[in-house]
Protein backbone atom coordinates (compact mmCIF):
# COMPACT_ATOMS: atom_id res chain seq x y z
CA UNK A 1 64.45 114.42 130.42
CA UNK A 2 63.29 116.48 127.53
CA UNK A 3 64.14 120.39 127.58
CA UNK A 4 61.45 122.88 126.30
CA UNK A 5 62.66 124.43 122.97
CA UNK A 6 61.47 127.94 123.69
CA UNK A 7 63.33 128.56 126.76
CA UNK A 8 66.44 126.97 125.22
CA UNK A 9 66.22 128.91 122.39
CA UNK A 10 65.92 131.86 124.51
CA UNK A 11 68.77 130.72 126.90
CA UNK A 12 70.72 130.55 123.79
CA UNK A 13 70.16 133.75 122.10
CA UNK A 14 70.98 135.42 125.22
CA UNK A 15 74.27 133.67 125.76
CA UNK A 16 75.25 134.15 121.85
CA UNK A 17 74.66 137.95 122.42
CA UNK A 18 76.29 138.32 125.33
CA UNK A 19 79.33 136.51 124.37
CA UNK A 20 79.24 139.20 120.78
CA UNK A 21 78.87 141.62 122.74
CA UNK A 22 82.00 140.82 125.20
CA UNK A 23 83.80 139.85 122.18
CA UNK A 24 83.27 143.45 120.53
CA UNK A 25 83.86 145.01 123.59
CA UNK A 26 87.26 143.44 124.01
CA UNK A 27 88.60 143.05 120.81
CA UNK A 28 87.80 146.49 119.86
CA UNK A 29 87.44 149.11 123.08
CA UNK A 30 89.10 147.44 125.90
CA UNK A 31 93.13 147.39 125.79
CA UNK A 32 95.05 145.60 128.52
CA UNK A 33 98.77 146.08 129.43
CA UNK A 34 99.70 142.62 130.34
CA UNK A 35 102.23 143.29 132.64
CA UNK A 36 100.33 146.06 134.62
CA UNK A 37 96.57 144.94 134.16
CA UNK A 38 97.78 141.17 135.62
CA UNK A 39 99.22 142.99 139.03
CA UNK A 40 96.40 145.11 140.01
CA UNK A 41 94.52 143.81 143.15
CA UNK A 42 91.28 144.54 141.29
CA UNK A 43 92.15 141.58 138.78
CA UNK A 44 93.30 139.08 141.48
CA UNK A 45 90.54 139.66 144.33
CA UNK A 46 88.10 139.27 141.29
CA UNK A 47 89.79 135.74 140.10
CA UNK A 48 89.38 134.86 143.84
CA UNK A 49 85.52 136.07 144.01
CA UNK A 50 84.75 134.36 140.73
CA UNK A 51 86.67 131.11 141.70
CA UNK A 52 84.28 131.17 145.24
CA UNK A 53 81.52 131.97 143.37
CA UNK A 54 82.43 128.65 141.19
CA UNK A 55 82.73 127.04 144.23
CA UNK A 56 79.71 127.58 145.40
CA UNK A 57 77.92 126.64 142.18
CA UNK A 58 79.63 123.70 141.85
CA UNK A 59 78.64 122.33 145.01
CA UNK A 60 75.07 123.29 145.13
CA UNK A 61 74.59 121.96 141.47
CA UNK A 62 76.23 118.80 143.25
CA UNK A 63 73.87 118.32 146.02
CA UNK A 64 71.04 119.46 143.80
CA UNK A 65 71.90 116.48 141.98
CA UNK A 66 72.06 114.02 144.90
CA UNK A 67 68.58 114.57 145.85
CA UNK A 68 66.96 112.64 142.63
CA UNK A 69 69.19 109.44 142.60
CA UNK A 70 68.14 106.30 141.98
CA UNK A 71 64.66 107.90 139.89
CA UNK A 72 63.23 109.49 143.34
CA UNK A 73 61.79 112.18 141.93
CA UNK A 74 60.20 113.55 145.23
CA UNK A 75 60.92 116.81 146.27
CA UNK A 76 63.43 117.15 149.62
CA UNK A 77 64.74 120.51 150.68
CA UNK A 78 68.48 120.76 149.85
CA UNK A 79 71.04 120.82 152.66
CA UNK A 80 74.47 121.63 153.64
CA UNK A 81 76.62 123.86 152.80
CA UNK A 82 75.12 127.48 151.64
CA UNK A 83 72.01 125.48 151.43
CA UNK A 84 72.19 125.73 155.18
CA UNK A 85 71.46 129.87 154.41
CA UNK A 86 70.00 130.38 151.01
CA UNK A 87 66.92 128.26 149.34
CA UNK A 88 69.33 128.86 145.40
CA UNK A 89 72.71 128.47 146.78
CA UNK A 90 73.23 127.70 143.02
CA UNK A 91 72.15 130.58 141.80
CA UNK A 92 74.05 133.07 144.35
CA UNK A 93 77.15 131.30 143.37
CA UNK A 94 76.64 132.46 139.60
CA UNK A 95 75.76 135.49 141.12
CA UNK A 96 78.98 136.03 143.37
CA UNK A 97 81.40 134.44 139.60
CA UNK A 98 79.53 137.33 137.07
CA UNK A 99 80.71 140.06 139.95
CA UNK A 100 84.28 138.29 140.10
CA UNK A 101 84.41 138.24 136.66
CA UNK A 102 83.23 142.11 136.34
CA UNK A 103 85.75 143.26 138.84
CA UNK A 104 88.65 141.26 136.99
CA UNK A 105 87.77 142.65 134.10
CA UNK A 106 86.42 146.01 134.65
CA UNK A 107 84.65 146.08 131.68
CA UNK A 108 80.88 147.95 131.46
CA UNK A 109 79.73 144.47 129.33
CA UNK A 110 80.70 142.50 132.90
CA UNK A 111 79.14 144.87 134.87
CA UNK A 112 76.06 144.69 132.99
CA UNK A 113 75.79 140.94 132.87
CA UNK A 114 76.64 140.64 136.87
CA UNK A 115 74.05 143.59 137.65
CA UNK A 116 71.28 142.12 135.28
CA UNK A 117 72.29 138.20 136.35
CA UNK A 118 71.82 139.53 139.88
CA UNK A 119 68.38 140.96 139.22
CA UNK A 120 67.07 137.80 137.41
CA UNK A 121 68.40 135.15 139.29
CA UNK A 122 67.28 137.02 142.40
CA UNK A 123 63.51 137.10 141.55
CA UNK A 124 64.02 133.21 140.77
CA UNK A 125 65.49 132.54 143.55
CA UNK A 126 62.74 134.75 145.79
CA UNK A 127 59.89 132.98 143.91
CA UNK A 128 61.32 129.28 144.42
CA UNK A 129 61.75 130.39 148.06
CA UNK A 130 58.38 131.28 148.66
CA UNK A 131 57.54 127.33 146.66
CA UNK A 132 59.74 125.70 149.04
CA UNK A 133 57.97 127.68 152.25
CA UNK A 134 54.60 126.45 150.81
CA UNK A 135 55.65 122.90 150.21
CA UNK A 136 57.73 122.13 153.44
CA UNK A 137 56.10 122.61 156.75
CA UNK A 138 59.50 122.06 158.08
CA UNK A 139 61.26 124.44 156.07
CA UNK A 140 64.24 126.39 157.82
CA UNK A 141 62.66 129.55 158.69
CA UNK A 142 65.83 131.31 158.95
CA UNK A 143 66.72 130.37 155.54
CA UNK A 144 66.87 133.32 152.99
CA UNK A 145 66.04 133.13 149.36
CA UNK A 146 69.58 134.15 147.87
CA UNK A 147 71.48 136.77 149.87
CA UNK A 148 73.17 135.11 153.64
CA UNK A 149 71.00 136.89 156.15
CA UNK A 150 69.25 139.50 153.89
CA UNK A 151 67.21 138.16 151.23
C-alpha cells in the first residue's frame, strides 16, 4: 500500500523538529543529577504511565491489524480491549506515553509535544468517531471517541 508523499513529508518534518528541538533542550538547558533525578516518584510514575500508554498502543495497533487479514478490506468496528471504550484506542495510548514521557522528564519540550499530541490526536480521533457512528448502525453507543467515559 502506497503512502502519500505530502503527509509523509509532513509527518517527517515534524518528527525531525521535534526530536532538534528535544535534543537542544537537553543537551544544552536541562541538567540531571543521576542519582537524585532517577529516585524521584515523578520519573518512575511517568516510566509506568508511558509504559501503559505503550501498552495500550501496542495492542490497539494489534487488533487494528487483525481486522484486514487475509486482503478483507471491509470495514468492521474494532473490539476488545480499550476498543470496548474509545473508537482510537490507538491514539489515546500515544496520548497517555507523550504525558508519561513529559512527567519523567519534566521538560517544557515534553510538555509541549504531550499537550499539542493531545489536541491533534483528539480532533482525529472525534472526527473518525463520528465516521464510525455514520457507518455502523450497530455501533456501541456508549463508546467515546478517545477519553474512557468523557470524550
Amino acid at each position: 500500500q502506497s503512502v502519500p508523499l505530502l503527509p509523509f513529508l509532513l509527518a517527517f518534518l515534524t518528527c525531525l523538529y521535534n526530536g532538534i528541538l528535544h535534543g537542544v533542550y537537553f543537551a544544552n538547558f536541562k541538567k540531571y543529577d543521576d542519582s537524585v533525578w532517577l529516585w524521584k516518584p515523578y520519573f518512575w510514575t511517568g516510566l509506568v504511565v508511558y509504559l501503559v500508554g505503550m501498552k495500550i498502543n501496542i495492542s490497539a495497533d494489534s487488533a487494528l491489524r487483525a481486522l484486514r487479514v487475509d486482503g478483507d478490506n471491509s470495514y468492521k468496528i474494532p473490539r476488545g480491549g480499550m476498543f470496548e471504550y474509545v473508537s482510537c484506542a490507538n491514539y489515546f495510548g500515544e496520548i497517555i506515553e507523550m504525558w508519561g514521557y513529559a512527567l519523567c522528564s519534566c521538560s517544557p519540550p515534553a510538555v509541549a509535544h504531550a499537550l499539542f499530541t493531545t489536541c491533534f490526536l483528539a480532533r482525529r480521533a472525534t472526527q473518525h468517531h463520528q465516521w464510525y457512528l455514520k457507518k455502523f448502525d450497530d455501533y456501541p453507543p456508549e463508546r467515546k471517541a478517545i477519553l474512557p467515559f468523557l470524550l
